[in-house]
Protein backbone atom coordinates (compact mmCIF):
# COMPACT_ATOMS: atom_id res chain seq x y z
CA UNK A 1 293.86 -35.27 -155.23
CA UNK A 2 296.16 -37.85 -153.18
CA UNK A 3 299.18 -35.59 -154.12
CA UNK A 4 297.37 -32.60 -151.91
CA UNK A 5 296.21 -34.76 -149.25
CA UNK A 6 299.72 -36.47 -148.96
CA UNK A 7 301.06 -32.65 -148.91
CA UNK A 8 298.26 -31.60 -146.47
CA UNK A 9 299.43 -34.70 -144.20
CA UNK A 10 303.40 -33.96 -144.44
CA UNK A 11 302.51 -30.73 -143.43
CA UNK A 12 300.67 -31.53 -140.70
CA UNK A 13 303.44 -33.97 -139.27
CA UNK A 14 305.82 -31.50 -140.27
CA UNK A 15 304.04 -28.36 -138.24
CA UNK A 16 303.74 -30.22 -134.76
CA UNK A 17 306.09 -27.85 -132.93
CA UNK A 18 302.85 -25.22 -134.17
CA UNK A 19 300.19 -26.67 -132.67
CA UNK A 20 301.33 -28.32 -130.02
CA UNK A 21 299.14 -26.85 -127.45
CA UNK A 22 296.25 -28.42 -129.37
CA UNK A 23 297.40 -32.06 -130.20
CA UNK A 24 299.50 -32.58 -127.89
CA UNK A 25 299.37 -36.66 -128.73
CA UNK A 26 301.58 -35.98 -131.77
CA UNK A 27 304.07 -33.62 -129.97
CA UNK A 28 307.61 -34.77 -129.07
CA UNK A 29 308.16 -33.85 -125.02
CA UNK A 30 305.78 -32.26 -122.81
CA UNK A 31 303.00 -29.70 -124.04
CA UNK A 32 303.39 -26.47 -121.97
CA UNK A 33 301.53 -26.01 -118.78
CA UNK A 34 299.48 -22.42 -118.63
CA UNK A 35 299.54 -20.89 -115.54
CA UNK A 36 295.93 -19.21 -114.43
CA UNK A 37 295.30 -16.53 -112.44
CA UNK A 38 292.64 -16.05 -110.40
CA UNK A 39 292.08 -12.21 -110.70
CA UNK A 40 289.02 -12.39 -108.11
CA UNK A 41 291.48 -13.06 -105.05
CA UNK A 42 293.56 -10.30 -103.48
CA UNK A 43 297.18 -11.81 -102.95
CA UNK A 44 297.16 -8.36 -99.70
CA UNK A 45 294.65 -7.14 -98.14
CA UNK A 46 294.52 -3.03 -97.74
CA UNK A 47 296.98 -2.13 -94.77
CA UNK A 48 296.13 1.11 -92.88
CA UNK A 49 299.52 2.93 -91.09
CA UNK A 50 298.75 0.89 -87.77
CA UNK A 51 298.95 -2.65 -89.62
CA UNK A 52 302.19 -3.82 -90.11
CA UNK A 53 303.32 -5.09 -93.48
CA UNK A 54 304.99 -8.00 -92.27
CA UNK A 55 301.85 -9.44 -90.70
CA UNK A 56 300.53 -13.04 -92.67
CA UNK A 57 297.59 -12.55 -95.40
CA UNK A 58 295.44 -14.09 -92.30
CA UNK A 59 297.01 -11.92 -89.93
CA UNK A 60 296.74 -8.83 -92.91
CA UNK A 61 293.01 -9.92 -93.12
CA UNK A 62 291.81 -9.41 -89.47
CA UNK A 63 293.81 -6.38 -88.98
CA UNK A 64 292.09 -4.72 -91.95
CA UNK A 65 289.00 -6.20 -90.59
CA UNK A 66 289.22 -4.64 -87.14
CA UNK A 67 290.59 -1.43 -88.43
CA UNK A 68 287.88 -0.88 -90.19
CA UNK A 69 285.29 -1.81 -87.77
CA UNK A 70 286.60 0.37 -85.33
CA UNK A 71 287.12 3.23 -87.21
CA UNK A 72 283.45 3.19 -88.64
CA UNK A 73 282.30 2.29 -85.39
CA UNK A 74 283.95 5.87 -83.73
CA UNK A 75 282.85 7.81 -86.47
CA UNK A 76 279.19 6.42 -85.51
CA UNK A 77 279.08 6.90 -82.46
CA UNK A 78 280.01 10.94 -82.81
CA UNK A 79 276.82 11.21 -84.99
CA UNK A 80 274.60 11.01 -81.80
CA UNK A 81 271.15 9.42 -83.66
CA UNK A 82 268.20 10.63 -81.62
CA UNK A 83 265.13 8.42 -82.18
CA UNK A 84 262.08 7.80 -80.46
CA UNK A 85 262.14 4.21 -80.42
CA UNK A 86 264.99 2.29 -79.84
CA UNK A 87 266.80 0.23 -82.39
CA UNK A 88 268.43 -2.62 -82.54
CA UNK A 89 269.03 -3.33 -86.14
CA UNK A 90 271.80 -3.94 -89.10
CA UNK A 91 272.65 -3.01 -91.80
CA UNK A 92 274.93 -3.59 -94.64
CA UNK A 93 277.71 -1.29 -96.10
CA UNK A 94 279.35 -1.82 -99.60
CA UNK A 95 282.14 0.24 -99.95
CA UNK A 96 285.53 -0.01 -102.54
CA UNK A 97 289.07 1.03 -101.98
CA UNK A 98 290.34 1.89 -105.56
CA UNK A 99 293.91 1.50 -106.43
CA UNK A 100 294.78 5.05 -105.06
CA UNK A 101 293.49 3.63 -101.17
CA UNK A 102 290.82 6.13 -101.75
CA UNK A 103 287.61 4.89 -100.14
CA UNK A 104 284.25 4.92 -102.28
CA UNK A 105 280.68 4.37 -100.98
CA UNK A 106 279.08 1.98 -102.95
CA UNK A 107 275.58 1.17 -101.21
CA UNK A 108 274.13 0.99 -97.76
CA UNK A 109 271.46 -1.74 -97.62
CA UNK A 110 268.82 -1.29 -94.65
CA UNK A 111 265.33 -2.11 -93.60
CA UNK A 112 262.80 0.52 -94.49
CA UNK A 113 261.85 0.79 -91.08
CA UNK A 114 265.67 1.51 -89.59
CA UNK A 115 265.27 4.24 -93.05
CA UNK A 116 261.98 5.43 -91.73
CA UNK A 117 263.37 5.79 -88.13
CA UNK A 118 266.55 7.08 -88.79
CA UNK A 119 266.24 9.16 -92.28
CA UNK A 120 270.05 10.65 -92.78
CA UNK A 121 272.14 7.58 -91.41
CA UNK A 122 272.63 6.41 -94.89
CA UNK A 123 274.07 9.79 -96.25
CA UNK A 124 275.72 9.91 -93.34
CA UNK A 125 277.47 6.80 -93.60
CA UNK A 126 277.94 7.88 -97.00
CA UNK A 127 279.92 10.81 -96.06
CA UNK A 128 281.88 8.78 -93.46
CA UNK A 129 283.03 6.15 -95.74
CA UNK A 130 284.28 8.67 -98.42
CA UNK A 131 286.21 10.55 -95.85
CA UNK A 132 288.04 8.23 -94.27
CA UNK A 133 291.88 8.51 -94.88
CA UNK A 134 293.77 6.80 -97.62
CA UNK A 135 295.39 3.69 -96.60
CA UNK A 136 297.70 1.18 -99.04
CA UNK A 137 295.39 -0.92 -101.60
CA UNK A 138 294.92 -4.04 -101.99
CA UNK A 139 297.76 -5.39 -104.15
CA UNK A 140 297.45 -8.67 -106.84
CA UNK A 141 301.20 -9.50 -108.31
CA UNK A 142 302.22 -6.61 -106.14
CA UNK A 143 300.48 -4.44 -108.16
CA UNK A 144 297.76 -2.08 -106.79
CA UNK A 145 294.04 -2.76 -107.35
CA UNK A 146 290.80 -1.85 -106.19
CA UNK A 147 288.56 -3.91 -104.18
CA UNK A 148 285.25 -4.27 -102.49
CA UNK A 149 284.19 -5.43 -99.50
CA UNK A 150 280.90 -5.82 -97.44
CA UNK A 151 280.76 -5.48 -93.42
CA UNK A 152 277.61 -5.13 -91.44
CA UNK A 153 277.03 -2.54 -88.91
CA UNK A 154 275.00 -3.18 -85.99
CA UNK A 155 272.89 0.46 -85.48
CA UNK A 156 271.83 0.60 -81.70
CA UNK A 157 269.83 3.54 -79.97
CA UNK A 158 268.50 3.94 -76.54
């Protein structure tokens, strides 16, 4: 029995270089640090043709931001939304660019009342999202990936 736990013991000494990453008191030198990597943050945002590539993530960021905005915004404004009462409202629109820069609808989130008043503007948005043109994806490592993102659309009618 003390023969085994004497081999048991030599082994253990004997092994460090194994298990180092678990006892690292007994290792000789320093245990190896593991890098993580957050795989929820984007290291570039998506760049549309009219963002340049050179621009700073910040700089990236707000010129995805606005692009976006204003390209929603136009396609809006060309649906003409007739309503008797006028509406001053927001809404929210979930959308995903997959790693192809094709653009996917995800959800609209609205009041029932902007729904009631205004029955199509969520398959409309729908359909505006989905055919908006490919741009570059978001990229982690420089590799492509898909990402979602939230904005809020302020719906106005006179």
């Amino acid at each position: 029995m003390n023969k085994l736990i004497a081999i048991i013991l030599a082994l253990t000494l004997f092994s460090c270089e194994k298990i180092c990453s678990v006892t690292s008191i007994l290792c000789k030198g320093n245990p190896k640090k593991v890098e993580y990597i957050d795989f929820t943050q984007i290291d570039q945002f998506p760049q549309f043709k009219d963002c340049d590539e050179m621009l700073s993530f910040e700089e990236s960021k707000t010129c995805f931001e606005q692009t976006i905005h204003n390209e929603i915004n136009n396609r809006i404004q060309q649906l003409k939304l007739i309503t008797k009462d006028n509406i001053t409202d927001t809404l929210q629109i979930q959308f995903t660019i997959d790693k192809n820069g094709q653009f996917l609808c995800n959800k609209i989130i609205a009041k029932d009342s902007l729904n009631i008043k205004l029955p199509n503007l969520s398959s409309e948005i729908q359909k505006i999202i989905q055919t908006l043109p490919a741009i570059n994806p978001a990229q982690k490592r420089g590799i492509p990936v898909s990402s979602t993102y939230t904005i809020p659309l302020v719906i106005k009618t006179k």
